[in-house]
C-alpha atoms as a PDB file:
ATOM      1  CA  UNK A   1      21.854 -42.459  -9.762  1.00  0.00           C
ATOM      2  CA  UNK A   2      25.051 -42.066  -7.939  1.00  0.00           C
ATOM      3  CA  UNK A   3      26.679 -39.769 -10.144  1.00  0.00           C
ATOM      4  CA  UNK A   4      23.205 -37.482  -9.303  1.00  0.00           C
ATOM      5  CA  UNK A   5      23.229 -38.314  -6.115  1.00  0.00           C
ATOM      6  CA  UNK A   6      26.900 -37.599  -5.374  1.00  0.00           C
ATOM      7  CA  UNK A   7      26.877 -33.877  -7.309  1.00  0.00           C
ATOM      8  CA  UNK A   8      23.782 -33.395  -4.591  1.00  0.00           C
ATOM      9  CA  UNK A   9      26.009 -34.426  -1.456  1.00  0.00           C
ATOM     10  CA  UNK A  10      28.658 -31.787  -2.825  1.00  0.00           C
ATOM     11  CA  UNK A  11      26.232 -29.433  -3.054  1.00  0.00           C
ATOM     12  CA  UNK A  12      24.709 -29.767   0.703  1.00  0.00           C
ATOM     13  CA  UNK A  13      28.213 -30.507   1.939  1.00  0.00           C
ATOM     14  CA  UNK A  14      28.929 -26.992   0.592  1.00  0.00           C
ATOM     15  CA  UNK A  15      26.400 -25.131   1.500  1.00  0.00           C
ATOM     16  CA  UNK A  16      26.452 -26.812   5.182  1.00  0.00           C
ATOM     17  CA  UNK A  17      30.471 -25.153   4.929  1.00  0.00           C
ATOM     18  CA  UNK A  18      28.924 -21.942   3.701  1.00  0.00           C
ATOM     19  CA  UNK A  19      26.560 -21.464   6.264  1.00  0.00           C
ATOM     20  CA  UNK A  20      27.542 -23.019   9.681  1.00  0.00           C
ATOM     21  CA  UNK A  21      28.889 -20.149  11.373  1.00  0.00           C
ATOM     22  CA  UNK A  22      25.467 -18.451  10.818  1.00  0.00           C
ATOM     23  CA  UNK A  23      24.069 -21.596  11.807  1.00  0.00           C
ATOM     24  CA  UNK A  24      26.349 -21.886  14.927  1.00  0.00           C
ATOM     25  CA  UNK A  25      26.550 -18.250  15.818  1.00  0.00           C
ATOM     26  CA  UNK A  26      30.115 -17.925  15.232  1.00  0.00           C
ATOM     27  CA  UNK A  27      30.663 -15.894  11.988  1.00  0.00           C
ATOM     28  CA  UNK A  28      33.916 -15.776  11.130  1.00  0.00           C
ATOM     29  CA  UNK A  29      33.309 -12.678   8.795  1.00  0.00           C
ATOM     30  CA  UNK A  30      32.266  -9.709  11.052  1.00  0.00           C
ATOM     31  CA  UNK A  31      29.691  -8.347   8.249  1.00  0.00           C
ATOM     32  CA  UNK A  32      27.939 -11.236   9.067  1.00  0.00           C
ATOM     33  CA  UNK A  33      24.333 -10.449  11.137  1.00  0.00           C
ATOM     34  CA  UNK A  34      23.577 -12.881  13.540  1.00  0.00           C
ATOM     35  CA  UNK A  35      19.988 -14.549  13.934  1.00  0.00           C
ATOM     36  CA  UNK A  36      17.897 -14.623  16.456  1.00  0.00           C
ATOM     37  CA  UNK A  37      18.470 -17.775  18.650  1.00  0.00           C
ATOM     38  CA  UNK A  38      14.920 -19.222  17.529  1.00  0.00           C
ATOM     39  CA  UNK A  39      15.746 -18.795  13.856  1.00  0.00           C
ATOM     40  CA  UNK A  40      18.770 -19.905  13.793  1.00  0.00           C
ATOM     41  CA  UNK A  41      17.591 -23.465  15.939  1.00  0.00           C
ATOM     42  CA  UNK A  42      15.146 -23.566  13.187  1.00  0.00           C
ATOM     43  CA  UNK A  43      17.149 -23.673  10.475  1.00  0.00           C
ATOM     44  CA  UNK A  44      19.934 -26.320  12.356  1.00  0.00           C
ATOM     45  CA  UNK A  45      16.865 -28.264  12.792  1.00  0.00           C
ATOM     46  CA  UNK A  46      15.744 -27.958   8.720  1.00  0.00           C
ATOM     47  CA  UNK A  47      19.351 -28.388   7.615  1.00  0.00           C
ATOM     48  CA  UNK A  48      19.867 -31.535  10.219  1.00  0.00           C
ATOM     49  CA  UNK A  49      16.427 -33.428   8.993  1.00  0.00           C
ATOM     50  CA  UNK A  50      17.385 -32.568   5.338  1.00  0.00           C
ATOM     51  CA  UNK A  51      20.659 -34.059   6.213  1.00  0.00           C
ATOM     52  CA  UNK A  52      19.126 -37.187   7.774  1.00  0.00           C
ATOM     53  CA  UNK A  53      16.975 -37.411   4.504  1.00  0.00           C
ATOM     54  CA  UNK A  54      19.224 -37.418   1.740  1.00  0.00           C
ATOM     55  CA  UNK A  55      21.704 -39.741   4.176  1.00  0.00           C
ATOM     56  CA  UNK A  56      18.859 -42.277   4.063  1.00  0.00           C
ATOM     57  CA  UNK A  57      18.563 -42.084   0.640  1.00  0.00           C
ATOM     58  CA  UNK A  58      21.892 -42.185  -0.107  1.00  0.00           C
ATOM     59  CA  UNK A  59      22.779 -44.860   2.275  1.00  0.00           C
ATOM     60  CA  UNK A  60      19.988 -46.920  -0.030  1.00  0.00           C
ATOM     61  CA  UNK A  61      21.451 -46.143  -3.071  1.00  0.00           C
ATOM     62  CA  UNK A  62      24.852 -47.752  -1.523  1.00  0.00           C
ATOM     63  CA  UNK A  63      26.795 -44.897  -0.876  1.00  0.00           C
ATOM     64  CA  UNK A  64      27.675 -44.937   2.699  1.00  0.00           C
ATOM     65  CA  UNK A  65      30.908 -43.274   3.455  1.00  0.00           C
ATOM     66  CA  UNK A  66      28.795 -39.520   1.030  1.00  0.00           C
ATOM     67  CA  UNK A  67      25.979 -40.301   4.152  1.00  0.00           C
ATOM     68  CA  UNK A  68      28.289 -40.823   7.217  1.00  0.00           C
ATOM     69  CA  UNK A  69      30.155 -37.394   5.642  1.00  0.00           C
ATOM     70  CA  UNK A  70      26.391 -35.944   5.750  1.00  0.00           C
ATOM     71  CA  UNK A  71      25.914 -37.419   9.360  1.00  0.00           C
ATOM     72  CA  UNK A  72      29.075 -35.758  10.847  1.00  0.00           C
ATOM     73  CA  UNK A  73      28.498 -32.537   9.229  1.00  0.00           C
ATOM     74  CA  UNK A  74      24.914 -32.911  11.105  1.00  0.00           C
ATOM     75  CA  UNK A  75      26.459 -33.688  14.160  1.00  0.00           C
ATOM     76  CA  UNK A  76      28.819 -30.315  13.514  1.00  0.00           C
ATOM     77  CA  UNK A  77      25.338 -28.200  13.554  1.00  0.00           C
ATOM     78  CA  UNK A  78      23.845 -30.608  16.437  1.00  0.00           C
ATOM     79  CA  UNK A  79      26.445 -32.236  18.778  1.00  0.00           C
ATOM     80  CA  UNK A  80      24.150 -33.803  21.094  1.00  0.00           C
ATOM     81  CA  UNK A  81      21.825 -35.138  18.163  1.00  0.00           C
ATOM     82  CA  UNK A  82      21.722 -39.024  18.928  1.00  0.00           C
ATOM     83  CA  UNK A  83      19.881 -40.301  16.139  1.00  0.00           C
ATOM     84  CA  UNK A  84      22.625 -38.900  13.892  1.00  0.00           C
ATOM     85  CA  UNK A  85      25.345 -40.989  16.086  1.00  0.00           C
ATOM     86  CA  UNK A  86      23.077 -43.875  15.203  1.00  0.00           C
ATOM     87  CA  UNK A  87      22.753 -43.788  11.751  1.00  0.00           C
ATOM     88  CA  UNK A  88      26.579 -42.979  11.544  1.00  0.00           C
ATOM     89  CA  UNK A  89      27.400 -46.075  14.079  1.00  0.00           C
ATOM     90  CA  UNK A  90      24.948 -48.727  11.988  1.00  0.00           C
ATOM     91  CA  UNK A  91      26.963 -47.470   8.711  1.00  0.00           C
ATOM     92  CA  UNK A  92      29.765 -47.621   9.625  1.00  0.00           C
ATOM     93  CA  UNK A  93      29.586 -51.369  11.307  1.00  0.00           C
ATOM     94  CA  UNK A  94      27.361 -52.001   7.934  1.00  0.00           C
ATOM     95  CA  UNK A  95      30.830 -51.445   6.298  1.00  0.00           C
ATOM     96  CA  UNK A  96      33.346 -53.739   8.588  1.00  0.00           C
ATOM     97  CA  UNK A  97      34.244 -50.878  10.898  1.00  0.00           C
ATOM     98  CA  UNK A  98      33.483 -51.783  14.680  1.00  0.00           C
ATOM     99  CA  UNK A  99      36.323 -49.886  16.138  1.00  0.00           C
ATOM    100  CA  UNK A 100      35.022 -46.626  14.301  1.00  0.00           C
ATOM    101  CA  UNK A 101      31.765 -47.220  15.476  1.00  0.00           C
ATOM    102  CA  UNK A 102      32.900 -47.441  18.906  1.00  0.00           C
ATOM    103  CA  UNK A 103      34.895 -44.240  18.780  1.00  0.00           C
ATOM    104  CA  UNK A 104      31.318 -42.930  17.523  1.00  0.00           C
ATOM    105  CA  UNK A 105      29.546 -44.382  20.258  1.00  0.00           C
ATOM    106  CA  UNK A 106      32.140 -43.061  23.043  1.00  0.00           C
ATOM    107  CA  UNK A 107      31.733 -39.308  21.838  1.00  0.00           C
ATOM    108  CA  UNK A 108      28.419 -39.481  21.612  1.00  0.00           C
ATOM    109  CA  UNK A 109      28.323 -41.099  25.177  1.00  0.00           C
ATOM    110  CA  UNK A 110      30.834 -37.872  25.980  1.00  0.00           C
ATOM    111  CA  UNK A 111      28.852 -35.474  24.116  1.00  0.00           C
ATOM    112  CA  UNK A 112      25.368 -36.237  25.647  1.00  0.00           C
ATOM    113  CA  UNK A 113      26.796 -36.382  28.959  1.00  0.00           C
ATOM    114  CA  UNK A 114      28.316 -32.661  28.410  1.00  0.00           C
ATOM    115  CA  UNK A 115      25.972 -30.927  27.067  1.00  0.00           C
ATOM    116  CA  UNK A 116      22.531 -32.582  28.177  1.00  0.00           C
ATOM    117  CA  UNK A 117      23.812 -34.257  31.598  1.00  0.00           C
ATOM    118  CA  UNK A 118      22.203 -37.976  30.355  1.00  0.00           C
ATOM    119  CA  UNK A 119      23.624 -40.881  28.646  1.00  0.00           C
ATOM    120  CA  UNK A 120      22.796 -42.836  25.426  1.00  0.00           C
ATOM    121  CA  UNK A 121      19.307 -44.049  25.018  1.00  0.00           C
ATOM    122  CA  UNK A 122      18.389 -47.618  25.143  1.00  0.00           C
ATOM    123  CA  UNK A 123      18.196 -47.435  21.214  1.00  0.00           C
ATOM    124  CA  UNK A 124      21.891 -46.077  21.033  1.00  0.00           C
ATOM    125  CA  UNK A 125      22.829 -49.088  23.916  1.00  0.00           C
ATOM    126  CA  UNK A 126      21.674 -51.886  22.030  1.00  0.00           C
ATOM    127  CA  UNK A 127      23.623 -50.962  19.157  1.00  0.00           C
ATOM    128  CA  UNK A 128      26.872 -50.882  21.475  1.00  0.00           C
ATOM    129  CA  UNK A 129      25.290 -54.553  22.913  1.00  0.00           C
ATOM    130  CA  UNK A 130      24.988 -55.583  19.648  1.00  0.00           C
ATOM    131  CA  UNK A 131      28.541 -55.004  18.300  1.00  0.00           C
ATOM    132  CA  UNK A 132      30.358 -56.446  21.288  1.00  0.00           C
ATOM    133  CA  UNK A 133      28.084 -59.672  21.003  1.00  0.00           C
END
């Protein structure tokens, strides 16, 4: 099951490398043709929930650190997407790492408050409560 599931992360992990300056409107290679903004949040969105899907999977199959790699490439696509912070934060302290949880929880803190103007939701907070318990 790992062996399968770990060819599939490769896969995604590739084509998320193939495809994010589509994705992010930033082609390096200028014979690449942009999308239209609506399309391309579309498919950010697809890619991000497809991410989030095979992460939960994987993270029940045991294989944490192929998810969290699946989370931040999410979060690459999505900066301000909280729930991915989450699921990165709870692995990552699900594997002995506090500090690197914190670090998560501070840039997400950062990011949120850059881009959107708002802080971590009470969800996100009682993780950080949680941890320093």
């Amino acid at each position: 099951m790992l062996v399968r599931a770990g060819i599939h992360v490769k896969s995604a992990l590739g084509d998320l490398a193939r495809h994010r300056e589509v994705l992010l409107q930033r082609p390096l290679d200028p014979g690449v043709v942009l999308l239209p903004r609506r399309f391309q949040q579309g498919l950010v969105g697809d890619v991000v929930r497809a991410a989030r899907a095979l992460g939960e999977r994987l993270e029940q199959a045991g294989a944490r650190e192929p998810a969290r790699e699946l989370y931040r490439r999410a979060l690459e696509l999505d900066p301000a997407g909280e729930e991915m912070y989450r699921r990165l934060m709870r692995s990552l302290i699900d594997d002995g790492m506090p500090a690197e949880a914190l670090q998560v929880y501070g840039r997400c803190r950062a990011m949120l408050a850059a881009t959107l103007g708002v802080g971590p939701s009470a969800e996100t907070e009682s993780i950080v409560r949680a941890l320093r318990r």
